[in-house]
C-alpha atoms as a PDB file:
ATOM      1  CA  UNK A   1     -16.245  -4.034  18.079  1.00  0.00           C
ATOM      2  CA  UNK A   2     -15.105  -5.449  14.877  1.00  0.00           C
ATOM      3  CA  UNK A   3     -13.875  -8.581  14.432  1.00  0.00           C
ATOM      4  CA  UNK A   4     -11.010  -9.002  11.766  1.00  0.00           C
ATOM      5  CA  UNK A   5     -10.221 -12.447  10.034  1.00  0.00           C
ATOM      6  CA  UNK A   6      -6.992 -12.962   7.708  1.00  0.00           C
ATOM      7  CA  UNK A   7      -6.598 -15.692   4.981  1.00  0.00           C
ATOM      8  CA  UNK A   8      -4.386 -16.477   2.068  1.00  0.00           C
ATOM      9  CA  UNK A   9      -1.131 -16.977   3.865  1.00  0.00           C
ATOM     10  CA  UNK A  10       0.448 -20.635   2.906  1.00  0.00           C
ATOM     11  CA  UNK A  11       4.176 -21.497   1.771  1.00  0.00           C
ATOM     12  CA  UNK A  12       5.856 -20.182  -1.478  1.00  0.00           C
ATOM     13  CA  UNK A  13       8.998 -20.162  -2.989  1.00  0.00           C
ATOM     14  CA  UNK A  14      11.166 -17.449  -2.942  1.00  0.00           C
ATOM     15  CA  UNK A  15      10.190 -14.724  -5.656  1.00  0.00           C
ATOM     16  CA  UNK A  16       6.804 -16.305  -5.320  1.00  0.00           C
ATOM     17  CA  UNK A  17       3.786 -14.259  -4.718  1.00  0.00           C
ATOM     18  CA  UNK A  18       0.892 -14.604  -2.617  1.00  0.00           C
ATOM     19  CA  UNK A  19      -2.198 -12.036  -1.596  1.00  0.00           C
ATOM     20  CA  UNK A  20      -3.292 -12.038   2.094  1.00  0.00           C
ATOM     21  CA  UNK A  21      -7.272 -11.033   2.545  1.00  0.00           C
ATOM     22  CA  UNK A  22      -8.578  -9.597   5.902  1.00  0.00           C
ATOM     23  CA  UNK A  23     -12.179  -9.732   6.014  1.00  0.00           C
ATOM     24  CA  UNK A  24     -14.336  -7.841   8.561  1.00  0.00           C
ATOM     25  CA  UNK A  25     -17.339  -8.254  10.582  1.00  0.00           C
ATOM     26  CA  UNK A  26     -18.654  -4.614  10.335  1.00  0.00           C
ATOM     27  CA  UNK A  27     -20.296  -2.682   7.530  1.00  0.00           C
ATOM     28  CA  UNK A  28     -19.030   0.835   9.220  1.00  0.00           C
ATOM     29  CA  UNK A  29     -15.317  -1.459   7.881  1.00  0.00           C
ATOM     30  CA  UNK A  30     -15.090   1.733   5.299  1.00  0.00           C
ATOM     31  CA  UNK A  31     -14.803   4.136   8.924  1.00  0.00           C
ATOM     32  CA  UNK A  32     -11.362   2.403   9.463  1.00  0.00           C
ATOM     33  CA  UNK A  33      -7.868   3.239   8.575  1.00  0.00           C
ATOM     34  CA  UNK A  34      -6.342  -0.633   7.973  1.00  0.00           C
ATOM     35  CA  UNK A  35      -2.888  -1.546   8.669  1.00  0.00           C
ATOM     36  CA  UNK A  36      -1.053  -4.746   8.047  1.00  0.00           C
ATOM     37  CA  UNK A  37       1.574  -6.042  10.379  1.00  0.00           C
ATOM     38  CA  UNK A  38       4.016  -9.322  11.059  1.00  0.00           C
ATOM     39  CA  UNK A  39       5.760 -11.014  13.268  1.00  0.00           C
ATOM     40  CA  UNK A  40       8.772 -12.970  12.342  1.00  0.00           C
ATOM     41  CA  UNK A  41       9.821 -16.031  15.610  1.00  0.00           C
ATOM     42  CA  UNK A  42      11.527 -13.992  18.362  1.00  0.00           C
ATOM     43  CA  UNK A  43      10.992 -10.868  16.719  1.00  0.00           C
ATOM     44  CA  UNK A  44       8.597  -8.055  17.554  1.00  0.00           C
ATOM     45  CA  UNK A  45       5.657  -7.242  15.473  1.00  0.00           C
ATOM     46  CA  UNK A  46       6.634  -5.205  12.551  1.00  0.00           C
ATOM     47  CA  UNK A  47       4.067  -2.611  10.269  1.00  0.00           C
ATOM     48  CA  UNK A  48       4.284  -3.230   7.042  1.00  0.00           C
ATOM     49  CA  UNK A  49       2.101  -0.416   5.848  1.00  0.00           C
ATOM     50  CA  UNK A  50      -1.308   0.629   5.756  1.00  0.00           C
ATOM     51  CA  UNK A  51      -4.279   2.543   3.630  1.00  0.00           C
ATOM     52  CA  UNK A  52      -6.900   5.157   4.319  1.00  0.00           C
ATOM     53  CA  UNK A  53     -10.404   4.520   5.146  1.00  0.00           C
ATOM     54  CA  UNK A  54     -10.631   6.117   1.559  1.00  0.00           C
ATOM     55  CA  UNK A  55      -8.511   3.961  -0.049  1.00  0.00           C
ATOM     56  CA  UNK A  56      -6.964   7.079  -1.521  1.00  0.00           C
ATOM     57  CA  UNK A  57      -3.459   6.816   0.652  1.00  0.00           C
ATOM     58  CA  UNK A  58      -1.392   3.833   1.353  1.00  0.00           C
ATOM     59  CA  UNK A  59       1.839   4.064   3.813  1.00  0.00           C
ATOM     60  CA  UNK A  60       4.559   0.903   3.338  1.00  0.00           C
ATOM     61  CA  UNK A  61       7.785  -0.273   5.342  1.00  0.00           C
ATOM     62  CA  UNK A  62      10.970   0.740   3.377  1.00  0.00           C
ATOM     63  CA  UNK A  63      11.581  -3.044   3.284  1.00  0.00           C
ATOM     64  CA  UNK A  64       8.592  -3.851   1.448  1.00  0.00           C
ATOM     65  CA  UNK A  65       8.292  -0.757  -0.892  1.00  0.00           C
ATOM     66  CA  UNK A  66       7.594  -1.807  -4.462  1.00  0.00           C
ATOM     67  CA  UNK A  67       6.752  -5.382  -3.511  1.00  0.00           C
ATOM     68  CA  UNK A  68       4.224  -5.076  -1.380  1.00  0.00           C
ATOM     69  CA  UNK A  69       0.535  -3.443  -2.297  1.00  0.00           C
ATOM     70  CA  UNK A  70      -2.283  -2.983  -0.086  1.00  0.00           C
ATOM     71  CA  UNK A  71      -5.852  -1.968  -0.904  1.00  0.00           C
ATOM     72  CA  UNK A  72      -9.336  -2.058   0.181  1.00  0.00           C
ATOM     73  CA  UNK A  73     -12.512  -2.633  -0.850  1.00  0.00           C
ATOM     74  CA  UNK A  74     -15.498  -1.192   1.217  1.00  0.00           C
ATOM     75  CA  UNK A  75     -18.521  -2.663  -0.384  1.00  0.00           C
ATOM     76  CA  UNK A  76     -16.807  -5.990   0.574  1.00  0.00           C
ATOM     77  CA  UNK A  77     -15.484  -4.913   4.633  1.00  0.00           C
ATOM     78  CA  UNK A  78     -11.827  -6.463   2.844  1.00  0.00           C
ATOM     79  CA  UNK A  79      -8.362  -5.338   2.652  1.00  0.00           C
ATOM     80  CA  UNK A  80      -6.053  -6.943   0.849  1.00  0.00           C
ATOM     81  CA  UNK A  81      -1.964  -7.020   1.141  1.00  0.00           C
ATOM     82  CA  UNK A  82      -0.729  -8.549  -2.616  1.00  0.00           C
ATOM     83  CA  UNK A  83       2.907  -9.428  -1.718  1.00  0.00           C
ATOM     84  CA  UNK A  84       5.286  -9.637  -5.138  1.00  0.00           C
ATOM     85  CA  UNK A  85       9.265 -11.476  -5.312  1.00  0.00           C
ATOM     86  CA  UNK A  86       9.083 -13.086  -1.790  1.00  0.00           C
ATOM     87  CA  UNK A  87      11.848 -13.337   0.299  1.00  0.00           C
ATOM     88  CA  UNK A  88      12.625 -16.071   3.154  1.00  0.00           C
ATOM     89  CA  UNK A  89      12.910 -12.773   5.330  1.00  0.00           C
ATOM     90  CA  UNK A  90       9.463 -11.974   4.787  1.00  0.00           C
ATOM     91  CA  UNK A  91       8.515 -15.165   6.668  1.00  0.00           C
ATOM     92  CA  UNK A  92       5.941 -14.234   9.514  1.00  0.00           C
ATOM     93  CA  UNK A  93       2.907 -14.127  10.942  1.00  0.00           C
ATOM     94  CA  UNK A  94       0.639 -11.338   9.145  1.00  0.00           C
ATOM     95  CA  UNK A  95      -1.883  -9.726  10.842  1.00  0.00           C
ATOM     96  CA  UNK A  96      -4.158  -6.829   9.899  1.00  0.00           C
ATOM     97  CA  UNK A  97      -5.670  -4.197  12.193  1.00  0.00           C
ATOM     98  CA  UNK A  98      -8.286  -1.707  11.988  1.00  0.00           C
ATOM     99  CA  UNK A  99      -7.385   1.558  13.877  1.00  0.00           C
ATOM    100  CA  UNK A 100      -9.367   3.926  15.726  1.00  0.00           C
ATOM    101  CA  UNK A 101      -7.838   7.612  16.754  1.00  0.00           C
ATOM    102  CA  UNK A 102      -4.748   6.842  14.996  1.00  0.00           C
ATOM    103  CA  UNK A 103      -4.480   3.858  16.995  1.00  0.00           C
ATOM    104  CA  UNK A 104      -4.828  -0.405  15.984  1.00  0.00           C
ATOM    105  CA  UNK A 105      -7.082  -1.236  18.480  1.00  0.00           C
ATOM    106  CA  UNK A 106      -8.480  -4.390  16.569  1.00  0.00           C
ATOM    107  CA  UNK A 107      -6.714  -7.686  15.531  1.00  0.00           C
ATOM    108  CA  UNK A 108      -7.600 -10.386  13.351  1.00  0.00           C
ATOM    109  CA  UNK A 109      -5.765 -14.127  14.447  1.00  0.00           C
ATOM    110  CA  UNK A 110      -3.152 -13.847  11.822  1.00  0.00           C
ATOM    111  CA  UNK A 111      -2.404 -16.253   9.159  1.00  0.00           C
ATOM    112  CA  UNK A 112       1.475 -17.345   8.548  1.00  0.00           C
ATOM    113  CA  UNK A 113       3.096 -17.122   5.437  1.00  0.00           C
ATOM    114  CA  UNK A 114       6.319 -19.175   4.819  1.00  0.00           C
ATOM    115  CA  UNK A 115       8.794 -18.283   1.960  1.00  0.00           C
ATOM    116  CA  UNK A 116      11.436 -20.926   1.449  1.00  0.00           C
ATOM    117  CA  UNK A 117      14.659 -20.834  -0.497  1.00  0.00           C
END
């Protein structure tokens, strides 16, 4: 079981920047491929993109590419998502998830991030 908790969401102005942490409870956290998702109101949860248990490879959504940066750090169980020129579109719920088999299996509780215009 590992138990996943997101902070660092809040409201910014468009072309604003903010960086999201996930903390977890685990110190087998460096075992986990990571992966950050959203969910915008009445839309389904989206992946944004996620990073080896390495570190070494990161994956991103099309929409976020070049914007958007995710990395880890295993001696502190944290990923991070470092979000660059925010858009009102990018205003969601974010949620990060550790998977295991190629699956997210885990959750943190999410933490919302508004971008006005």
């Amino acid at each position: 079981q590992v138990q996943l908790v997101e902070s660092g969401g809040g409201l910014v102005q468009a072309g604003g920047s903010l960086r999201l942490s996930c903390a977890a409870s685990r110190r087998t956290f460096s075992n986990y491929d990571m992966g950050w998702f959203r969910q915008a109101p009445g839309k389904e949860r989206e992946f944004i993109g996620a990073i080896k248990r390495s570190g070494g490879t990161t994956y991103y959504l099309d929409s976020v590419k070049g914007r958007f940066t995710i990395s880890r750090d295993n001696s502190k169980n944290t990923v991070y998502l470092q979000m660059n020129s925010l858009k009102p579109e990018d205003t969601a719920v974010y949620y990060c998830s550790a998977a295991v088999g190629g699956s997210y299996i885990y959750w943190g509780q999410g933490t919302q991030v508004t971008v006005s215009s």
